[in-house]
C-alpha atoms as a PDB file:
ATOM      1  CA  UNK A   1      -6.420 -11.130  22.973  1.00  0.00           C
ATOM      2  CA  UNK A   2      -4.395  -9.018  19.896  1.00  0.00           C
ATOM      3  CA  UNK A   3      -7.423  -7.160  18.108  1.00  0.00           C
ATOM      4  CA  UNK A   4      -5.029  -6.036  15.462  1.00  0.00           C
ATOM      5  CA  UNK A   5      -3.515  -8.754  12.924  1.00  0.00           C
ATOM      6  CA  UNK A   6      -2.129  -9.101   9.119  1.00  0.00           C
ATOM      7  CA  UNK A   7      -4.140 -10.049   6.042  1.00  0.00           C
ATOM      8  CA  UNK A   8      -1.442 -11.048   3.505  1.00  0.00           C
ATOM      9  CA  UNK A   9      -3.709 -11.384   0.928  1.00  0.00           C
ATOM     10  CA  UNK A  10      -2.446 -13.700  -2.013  1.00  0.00           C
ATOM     11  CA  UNK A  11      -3.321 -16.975  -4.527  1.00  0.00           C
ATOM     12  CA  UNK A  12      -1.511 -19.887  -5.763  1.00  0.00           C
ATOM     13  CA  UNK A  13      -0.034 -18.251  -8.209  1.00  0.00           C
ATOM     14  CA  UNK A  14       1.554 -15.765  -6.123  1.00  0.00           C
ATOM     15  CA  UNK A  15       2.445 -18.079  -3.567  1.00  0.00           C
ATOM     16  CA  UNK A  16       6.626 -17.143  -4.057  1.00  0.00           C
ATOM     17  CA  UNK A  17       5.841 -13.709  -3.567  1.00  0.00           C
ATOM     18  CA  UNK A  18       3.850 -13.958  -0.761  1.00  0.00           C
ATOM     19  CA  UNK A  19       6.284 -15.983   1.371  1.00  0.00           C
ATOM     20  CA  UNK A  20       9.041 -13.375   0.437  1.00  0.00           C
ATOM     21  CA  UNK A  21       6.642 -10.684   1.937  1.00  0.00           C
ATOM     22  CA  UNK A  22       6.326 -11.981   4.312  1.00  0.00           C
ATOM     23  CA  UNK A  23       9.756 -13.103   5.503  1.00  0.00           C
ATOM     24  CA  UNK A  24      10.757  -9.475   5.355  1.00  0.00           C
ATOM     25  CA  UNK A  25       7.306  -8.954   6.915  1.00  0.00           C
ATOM     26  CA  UNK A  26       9.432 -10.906   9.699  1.00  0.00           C
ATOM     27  CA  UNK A  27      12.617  -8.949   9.483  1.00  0.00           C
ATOM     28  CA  UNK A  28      11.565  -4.952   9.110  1.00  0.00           C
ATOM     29  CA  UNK A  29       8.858  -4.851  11.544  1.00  0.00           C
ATOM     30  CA  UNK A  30       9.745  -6.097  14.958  1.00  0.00           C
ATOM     31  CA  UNK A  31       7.365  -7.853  17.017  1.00  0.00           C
ATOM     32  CA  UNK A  32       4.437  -7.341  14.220  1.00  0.00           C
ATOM     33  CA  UNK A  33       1.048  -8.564  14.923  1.00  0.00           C
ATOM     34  CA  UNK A  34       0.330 -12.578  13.341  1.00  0.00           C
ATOM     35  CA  UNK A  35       0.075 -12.960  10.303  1.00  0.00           C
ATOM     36  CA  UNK A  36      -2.554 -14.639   8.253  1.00  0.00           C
ATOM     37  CA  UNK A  37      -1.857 -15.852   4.559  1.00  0.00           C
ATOM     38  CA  UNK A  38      -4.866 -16.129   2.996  1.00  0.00           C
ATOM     39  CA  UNK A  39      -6.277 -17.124  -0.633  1.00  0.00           C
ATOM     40  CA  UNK A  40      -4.107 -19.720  -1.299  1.00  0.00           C
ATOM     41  CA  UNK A  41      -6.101 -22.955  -2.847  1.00  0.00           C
ATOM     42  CA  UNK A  42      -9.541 -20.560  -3.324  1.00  0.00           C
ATOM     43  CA  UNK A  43      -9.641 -20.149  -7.170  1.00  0.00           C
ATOM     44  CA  UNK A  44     -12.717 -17.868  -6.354  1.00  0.00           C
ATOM     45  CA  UNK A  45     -12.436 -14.360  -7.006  1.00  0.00           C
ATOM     46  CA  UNK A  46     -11.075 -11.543  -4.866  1.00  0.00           C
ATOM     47  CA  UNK A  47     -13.386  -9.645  -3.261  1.00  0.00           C
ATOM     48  CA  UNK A  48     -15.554 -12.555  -2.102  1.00  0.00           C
ATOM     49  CA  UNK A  49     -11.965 -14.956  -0.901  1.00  0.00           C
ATOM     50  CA  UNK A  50     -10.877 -11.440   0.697  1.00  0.00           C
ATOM     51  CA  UNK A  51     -14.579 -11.212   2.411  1.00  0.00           C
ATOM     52  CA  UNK A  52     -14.161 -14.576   3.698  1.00  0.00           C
ATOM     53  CA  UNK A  53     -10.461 -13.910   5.338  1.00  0.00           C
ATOM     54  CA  UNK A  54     -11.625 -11.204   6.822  1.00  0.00           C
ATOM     55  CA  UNK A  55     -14.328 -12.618   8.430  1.00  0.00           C
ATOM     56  CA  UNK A  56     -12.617 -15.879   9.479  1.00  0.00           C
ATOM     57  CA  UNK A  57     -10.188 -13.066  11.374  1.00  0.00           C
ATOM     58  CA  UNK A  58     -12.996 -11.420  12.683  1.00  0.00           C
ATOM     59  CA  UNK A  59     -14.332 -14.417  13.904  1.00  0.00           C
ATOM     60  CA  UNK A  60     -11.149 -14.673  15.858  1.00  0.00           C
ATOM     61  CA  UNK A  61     -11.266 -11.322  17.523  1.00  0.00           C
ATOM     62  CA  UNK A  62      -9.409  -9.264  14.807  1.00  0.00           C
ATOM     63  CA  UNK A  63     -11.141  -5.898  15.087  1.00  0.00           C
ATOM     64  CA  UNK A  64      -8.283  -3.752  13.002  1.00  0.00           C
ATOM     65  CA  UNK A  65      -6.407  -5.237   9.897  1.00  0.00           C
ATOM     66  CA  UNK A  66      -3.396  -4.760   8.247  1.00  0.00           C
ATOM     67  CA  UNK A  67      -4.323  -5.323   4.707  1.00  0.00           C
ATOM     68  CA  UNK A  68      -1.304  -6.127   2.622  1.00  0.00           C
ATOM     69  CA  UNK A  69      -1.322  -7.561  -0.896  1.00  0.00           C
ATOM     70  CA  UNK A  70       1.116 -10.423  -1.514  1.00  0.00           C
ATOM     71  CA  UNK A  71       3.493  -7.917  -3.723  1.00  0.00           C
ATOM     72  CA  UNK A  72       3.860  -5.100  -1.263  1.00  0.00           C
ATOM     73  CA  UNK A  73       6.709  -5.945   0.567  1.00  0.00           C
ATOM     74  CA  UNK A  74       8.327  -3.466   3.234  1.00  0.00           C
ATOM     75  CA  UNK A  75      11.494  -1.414   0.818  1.00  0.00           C
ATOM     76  CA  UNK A  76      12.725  -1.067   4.142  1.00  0.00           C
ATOM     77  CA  UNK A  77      13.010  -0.985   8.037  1.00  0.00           C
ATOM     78  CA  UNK A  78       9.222  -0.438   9.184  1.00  0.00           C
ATOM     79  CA  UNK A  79       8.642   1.741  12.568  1.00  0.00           C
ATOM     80  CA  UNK A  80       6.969  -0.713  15.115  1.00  0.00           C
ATOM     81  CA  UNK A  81       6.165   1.553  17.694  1.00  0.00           C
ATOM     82  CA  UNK A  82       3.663   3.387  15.449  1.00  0.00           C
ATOM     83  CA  UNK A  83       2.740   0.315  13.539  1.00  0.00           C
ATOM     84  CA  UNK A  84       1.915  -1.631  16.397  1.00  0.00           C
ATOM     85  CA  UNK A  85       0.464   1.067  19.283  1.00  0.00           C
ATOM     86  CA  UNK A  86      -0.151   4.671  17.524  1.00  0.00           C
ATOM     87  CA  UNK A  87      -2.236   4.218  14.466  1.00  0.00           C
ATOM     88  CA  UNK A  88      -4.320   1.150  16.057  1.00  0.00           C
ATOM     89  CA  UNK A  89      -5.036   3.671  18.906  1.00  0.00           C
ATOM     90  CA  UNK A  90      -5.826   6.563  16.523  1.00  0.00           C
ATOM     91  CA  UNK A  91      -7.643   4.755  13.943  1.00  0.00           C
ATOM     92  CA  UNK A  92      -9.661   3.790  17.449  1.00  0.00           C
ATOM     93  CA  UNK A  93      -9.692   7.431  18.737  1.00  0.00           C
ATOM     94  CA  UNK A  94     -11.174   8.219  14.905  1.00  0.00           C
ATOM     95  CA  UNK A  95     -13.461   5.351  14.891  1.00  0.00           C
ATOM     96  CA  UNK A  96     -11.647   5.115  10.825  1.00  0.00           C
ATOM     97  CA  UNK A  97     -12.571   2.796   8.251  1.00  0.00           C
ATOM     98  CA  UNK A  98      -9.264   2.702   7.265  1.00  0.00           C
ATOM     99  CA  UNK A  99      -5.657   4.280   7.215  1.00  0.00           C
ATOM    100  CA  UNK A 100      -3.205   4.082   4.364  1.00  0.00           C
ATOM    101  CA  UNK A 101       0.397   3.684   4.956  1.00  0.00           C
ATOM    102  CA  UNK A 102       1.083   5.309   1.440  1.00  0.00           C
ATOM    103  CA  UNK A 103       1.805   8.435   3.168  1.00  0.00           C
ATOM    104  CA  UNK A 104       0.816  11.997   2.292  1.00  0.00           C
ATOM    105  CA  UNK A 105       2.903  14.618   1.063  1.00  0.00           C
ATOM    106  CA  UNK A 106       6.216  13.826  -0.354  1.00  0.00           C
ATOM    107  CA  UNK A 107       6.033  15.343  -4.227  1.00  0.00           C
ATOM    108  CA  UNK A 108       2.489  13.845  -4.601  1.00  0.00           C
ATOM    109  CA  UNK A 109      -0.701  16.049  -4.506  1.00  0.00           C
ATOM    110  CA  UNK A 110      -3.372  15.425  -1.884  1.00  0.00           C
ATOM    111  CA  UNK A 111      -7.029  15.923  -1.193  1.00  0.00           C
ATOM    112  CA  UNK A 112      -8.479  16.349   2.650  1.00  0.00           C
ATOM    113  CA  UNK A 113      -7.304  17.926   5.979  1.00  0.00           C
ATOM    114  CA  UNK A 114      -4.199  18.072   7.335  1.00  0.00           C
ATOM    115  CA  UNK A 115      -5.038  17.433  11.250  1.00  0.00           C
ATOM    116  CA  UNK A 116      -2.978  18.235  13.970  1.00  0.00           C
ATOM    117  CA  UNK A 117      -0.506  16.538  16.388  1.00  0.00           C
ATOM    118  CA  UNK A 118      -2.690  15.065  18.942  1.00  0.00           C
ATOM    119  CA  UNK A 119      -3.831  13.617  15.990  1.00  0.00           C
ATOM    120  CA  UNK A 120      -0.331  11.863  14.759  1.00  0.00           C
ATOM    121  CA  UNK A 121      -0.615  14.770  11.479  1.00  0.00           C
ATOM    122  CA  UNK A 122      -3.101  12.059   9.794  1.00  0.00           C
ATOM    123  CA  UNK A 123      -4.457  13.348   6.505  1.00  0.00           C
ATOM    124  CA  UNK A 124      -8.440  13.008   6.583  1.00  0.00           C
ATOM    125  CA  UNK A 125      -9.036  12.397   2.834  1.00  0.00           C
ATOM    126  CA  UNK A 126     -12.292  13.880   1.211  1.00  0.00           C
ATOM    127  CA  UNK A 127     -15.361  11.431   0.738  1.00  0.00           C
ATOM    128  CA  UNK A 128     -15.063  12.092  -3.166  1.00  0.00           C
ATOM    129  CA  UNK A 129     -11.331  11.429  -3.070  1.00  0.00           C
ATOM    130  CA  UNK A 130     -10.999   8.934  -5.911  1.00  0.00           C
ATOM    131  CA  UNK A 131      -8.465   6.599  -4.198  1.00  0.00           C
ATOM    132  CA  UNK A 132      -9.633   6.681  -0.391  1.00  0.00           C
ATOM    133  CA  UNK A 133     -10.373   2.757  -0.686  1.00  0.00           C
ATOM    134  CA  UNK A 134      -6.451   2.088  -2.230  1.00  0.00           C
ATOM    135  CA  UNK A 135      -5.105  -1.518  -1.386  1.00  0.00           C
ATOM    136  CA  UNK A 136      -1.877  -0.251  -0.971  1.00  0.00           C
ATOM    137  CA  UNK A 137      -0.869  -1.262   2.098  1.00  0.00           C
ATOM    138  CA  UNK A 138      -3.154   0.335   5.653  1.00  0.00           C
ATOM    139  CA  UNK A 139      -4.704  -0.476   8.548  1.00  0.00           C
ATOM    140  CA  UNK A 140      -8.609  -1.070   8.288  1.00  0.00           C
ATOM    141  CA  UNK A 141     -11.652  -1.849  10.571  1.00  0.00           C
ATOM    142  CA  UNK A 142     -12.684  -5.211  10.001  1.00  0.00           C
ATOM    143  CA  UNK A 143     -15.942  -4.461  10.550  1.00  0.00           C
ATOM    144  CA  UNK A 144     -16.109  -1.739   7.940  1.00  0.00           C
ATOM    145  CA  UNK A 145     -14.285  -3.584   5.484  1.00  0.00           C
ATOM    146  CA  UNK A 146     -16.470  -6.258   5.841  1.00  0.00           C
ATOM    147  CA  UNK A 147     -19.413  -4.260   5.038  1.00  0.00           C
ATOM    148  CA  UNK A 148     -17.509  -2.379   2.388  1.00  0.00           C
ATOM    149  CA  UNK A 149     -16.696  -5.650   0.497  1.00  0.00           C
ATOM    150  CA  UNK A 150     -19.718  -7.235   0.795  1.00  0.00           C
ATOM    151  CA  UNK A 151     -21.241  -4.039  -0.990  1.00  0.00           C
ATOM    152  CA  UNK A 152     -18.185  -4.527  -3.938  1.00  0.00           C
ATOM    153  CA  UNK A 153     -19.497  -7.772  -4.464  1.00  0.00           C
ATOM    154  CA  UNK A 154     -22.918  -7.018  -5.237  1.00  0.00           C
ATOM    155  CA  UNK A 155     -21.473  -4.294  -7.563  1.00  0.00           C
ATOM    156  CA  UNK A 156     -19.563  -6.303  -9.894  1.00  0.00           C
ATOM    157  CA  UNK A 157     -19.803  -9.921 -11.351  1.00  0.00           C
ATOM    158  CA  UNK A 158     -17.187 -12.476 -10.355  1.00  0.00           C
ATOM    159  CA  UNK A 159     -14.876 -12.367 -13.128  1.00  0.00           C
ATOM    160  CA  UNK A 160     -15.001  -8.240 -12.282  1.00  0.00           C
ATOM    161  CA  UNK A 161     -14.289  -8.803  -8.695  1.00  0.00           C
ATOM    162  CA  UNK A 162     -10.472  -7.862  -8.816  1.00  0.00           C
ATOM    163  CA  UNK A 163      -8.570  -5.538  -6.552  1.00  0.00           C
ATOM    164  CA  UNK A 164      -8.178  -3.089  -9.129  1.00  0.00           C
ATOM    165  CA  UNK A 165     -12.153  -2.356  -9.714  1.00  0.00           C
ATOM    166  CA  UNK A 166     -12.885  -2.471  -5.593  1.00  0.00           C
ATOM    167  CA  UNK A 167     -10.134   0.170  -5.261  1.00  0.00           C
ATOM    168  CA  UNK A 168     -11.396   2.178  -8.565  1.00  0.00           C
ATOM    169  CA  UNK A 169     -14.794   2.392  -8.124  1.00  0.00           C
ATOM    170  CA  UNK A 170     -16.675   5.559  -7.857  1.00  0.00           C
ATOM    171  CA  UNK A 171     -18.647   5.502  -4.969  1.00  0.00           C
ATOM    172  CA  UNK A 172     -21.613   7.994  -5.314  1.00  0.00           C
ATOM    173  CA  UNK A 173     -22.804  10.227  -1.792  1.00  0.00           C
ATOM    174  CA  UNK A 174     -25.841   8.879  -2.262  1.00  0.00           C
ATOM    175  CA  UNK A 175     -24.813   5.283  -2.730  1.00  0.00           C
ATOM    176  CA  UNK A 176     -24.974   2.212  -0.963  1.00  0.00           C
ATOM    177  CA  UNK A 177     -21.508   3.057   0.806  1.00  0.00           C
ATOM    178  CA  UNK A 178     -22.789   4.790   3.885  1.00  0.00           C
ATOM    179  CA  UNK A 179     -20.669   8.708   4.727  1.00  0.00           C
ATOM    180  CA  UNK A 180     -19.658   6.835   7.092  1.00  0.00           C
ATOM    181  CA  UNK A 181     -17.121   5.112   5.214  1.00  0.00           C
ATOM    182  CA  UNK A 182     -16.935   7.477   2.800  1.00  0.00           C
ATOM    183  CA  UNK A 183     -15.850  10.101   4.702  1.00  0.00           C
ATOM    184  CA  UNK A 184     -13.293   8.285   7.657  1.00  0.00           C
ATOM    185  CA  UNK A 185     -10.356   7.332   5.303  1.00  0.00           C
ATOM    186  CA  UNK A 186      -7.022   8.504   6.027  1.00  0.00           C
ATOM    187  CA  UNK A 187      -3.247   9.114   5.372  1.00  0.00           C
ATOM    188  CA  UNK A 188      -0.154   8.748   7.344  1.00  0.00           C
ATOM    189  CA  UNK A 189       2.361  11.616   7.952  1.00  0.00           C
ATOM    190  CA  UNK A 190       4.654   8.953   6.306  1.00  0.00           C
ATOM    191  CA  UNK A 191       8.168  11.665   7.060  1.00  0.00           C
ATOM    192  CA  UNK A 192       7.009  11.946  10.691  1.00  0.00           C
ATOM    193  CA  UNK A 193       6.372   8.222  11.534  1.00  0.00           C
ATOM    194  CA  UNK A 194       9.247   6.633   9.074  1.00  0.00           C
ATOM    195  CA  UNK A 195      12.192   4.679  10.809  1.00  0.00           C
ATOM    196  CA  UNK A 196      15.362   6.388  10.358  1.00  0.00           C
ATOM    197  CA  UNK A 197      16.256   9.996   9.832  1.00  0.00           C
ATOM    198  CA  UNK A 198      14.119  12.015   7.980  1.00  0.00           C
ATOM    199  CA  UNK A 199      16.735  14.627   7.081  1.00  0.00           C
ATOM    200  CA  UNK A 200      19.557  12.501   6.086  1.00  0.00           C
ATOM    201  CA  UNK A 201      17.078  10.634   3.871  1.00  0.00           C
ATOM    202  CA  UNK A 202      16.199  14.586   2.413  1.00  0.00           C
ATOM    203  CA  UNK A 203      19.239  15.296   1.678  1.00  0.00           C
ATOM    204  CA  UNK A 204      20.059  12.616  -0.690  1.00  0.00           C
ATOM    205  CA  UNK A 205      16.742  12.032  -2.411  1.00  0.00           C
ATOM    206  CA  UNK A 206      15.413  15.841  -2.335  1.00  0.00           C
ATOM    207  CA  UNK A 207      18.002  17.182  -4.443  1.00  0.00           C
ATOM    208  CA  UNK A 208      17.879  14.156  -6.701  1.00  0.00           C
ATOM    209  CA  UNK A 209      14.498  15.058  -7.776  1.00  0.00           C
ATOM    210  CA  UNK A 210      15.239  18.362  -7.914  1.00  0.00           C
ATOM    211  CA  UNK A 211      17.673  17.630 -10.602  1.00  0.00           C
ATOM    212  CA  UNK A 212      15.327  15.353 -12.409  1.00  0.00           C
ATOM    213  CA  UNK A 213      12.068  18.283 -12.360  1.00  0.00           C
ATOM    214  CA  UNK A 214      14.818  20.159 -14.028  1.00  0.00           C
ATOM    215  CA  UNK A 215      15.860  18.002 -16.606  1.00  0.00           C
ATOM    216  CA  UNK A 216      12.557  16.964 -16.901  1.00  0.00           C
ATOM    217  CA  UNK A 217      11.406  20.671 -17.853  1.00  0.00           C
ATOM    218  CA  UNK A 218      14.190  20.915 -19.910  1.00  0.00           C
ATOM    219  CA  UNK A 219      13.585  17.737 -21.901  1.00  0.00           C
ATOM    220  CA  UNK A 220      10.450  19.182 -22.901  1.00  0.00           C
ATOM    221  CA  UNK A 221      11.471  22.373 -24.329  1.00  0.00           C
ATOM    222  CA  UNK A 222      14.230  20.983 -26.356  1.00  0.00           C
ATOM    223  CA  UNK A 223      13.217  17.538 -27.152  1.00  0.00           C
ATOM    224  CA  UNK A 224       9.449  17.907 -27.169  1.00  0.00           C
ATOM    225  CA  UNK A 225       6.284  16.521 -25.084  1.00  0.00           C
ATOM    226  CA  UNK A 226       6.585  12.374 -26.863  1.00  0.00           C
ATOM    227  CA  UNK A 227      10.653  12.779 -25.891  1.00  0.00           C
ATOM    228  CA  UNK A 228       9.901  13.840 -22.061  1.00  0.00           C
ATOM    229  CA  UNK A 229       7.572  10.950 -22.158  1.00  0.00           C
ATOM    230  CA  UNK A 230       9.599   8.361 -23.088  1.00  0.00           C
ATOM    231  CA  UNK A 231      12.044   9.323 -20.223  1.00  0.00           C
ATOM    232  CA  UNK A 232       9.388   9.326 -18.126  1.00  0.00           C
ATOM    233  CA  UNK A 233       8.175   5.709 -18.638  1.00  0.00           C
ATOM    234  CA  UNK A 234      11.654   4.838 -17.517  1.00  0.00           C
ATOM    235  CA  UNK A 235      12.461   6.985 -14.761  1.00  0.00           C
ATOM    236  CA  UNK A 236       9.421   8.181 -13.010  1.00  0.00           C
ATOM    237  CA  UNK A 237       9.666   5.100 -10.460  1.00  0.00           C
ATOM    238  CA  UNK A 238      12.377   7.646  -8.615  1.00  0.00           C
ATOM    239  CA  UNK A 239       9.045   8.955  -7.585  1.00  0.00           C
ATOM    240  CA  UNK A 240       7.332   6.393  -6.484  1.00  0.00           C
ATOM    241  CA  UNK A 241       9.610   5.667  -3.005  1.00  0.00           C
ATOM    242  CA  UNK A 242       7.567   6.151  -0.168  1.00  0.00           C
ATOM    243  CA  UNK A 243       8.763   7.063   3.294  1.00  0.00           C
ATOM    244  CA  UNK A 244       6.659   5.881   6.242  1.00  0.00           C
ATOM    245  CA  UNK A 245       6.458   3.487   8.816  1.00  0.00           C
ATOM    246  CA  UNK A 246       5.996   0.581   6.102  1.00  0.00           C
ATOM    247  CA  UNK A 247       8.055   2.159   3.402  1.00  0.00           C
ATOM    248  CA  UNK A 248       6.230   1.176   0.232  1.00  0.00           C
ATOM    249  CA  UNK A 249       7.424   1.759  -3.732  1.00  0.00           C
ATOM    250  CA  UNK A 250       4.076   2.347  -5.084  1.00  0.00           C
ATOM    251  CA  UNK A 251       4.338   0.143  -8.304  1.00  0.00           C
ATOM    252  CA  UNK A 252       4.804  -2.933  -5.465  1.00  0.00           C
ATOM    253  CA  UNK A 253       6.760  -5.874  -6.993  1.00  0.00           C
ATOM    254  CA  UNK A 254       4.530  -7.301  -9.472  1.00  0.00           C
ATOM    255  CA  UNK A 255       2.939  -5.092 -12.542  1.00  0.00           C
ATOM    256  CA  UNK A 256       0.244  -6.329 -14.728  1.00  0.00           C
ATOM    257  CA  UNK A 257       1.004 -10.045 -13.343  1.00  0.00           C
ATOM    258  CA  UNK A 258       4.624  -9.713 -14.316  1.00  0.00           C
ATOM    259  CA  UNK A 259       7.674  -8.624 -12.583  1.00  0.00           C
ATOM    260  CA  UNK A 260       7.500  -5.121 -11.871  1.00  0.00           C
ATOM    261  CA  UNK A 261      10.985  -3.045 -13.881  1.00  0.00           C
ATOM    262  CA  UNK A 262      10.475  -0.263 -11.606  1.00  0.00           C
ATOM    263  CA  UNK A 263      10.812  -2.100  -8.553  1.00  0.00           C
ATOM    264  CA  UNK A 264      14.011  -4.144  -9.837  1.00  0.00           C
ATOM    265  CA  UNK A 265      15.590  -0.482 -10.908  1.00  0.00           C
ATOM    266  CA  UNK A 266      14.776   0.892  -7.653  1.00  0.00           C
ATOM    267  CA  UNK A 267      16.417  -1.765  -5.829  1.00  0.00           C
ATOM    268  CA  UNK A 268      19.444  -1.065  -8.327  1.00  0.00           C
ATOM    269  CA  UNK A 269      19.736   2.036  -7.785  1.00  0.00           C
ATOM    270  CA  UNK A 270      19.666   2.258  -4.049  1.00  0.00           C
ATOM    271  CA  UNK A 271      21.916  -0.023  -2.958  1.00  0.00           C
ATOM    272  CA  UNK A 272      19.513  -2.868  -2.078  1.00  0.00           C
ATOM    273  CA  UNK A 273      21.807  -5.771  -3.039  1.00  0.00           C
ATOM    274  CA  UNK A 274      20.944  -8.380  -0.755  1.00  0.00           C
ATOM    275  CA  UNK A 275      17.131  -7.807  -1.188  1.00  0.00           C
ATOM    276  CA  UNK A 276      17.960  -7.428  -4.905  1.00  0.00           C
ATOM    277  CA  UNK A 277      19.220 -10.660  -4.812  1.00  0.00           C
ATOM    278  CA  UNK A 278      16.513 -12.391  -2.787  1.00  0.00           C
ATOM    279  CA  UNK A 279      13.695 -10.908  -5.228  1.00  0.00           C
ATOM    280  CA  UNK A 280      15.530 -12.390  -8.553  1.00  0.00           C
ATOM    281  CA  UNK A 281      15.603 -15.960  -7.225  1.00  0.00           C
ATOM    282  CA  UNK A 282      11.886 -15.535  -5.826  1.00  0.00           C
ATOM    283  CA  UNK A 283      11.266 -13.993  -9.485  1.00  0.00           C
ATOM    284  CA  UNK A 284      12.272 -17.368 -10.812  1.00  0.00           C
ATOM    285  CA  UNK A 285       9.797 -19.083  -8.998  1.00  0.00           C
ATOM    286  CA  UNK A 286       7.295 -16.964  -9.772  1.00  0.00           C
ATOM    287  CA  UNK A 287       7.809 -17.215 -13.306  1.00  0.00           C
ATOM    288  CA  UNK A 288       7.172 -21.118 -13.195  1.00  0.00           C
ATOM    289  CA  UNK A 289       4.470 -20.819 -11.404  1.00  0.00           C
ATOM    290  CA  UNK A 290       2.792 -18.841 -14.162  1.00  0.00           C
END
């Protein structure tokens, strides 16, 4: 029996999205685990339809989940050999609640230990890091997800049950979230597991945000703090690229229930034509459907 499977986690609304996820769900990660689409129909709020899916997988002998939201698609070609054998075994060997996919490192600060090879270079994230419990895309124990929604739910009311407050949420050490939880969330080595070359991919976007930290600094001394701003509503998505073995852009495709900009410049800008094209007829859809 496969103990590790895919939560695409979606509604009615989001239905066009969802099936373009997962179609290149289909295409970048060869020989994935199944995948289960689930929400679709349930009007009820997400925590508790989340809950459910996760249970109704459990049920079926699911022990580790992918969780994936319906508007984090793969930017690119996912690694399966670490997808499908590493991290299940090491988030096994760690006994994890979860780990993230959004990996550490790459311009972005981080909080926890670095651990070592035999170890696949996971980040262990500190209990009182604020965004251990992210929904960005990761691999979680069902179990422990389980028990860590069913605690969300009693914290909030349903209209408050969104994925935004269960990933936001301050959890205190003396809570009702057990250390246990608290303290086995962690980060992939996203360079070291990516598909693809890692240096050929450094030496075109490295010295691109080189140039941009410069101008950047620049912008500020000449321009003032309101002027670097503005630039930096509109360009900071170069950022927000994430190299691993599900590459993510961290804004996903969908912002604030609209069509994210950042995603649609990012495809723009590196050379993503055909997906570019695939997400603007998918965009159409999902503007009926809203």
């Amino acid at each position: 029996m496969n103990e590790v499977g895919i939560l695409l986690s979606t509604c009615d609304r989001y239905r066009p999205v969802a099936e373009w996820t997962e179609s290149l769900i289909d295409r970048a990660w060869q020989d994935h685990p199944p995948v289960v689409r689930w929400g679709l129909g349930d009007q009820r709020d997400w925590m508790s339809v989340t809950r459910d899916g996760v249970a109704a997988m459990q049920r079926e002998g699911f022990r580790w989940i992918y969780l994936i939201l319906d508007d984090h698609p793969p930017v690119g070609f996912c690694q399966p050999g670490a997808l499908n054998r590493t991290l299940p075994k090491l988030a096994e060997k760690r006994q994890a609640m979860n780990i993230s996919l959004l990996g550490w490192g790459q311009r972005r600060g981080s909080e926890g230990a670095r651990l070592g090879r035999e170890d696949g270079f996971l980040l262990r994230n500190d209990p009182g890091y604020r965004w251990k419990f992210s929904l960005h895309p990761a691999l979680w124990s069902a179990e422990k997800l389980l028990e860590l929604l069913e605690i969300r739910i009693s914290q909030f009311e349903p209209a408050a049950r969104t994925p935004w407050n269960f990933e936001r949420h301050r959890d205190a050490a003396d809570g009702p979230v057990r250390a246990e939880l608290l303290s086995g969330t962690y980060r992939v080595d996203g360079n070291a597991l990516a598909a693809g070359s890692r240096w050929k991919d450094a030496l075109v976007r490295e010295p691109l945000l080189f140039v941009f930290d410069v101008w950047r600094f620049f912008l500020r001394i000449l321009r003032g703090q309101e002027r670097r701003d503005a630039f930096d509503r509109d360009n900071l998505w170069l950022y927000h690229y994430y190299r691993g073995p599900y590459p993510i852009l961290w804004s996903g495709a969908v912002r604030a229930g609209k069509p994210s900009r950042d995603f649609e410049k990012f495809l723009r800008f590196t050379g993503r034509r055909a997906m570019a094209e695939e997400w603007r007829a998918v965009r159409e859809k999902f503007a009926l459907s809203c």
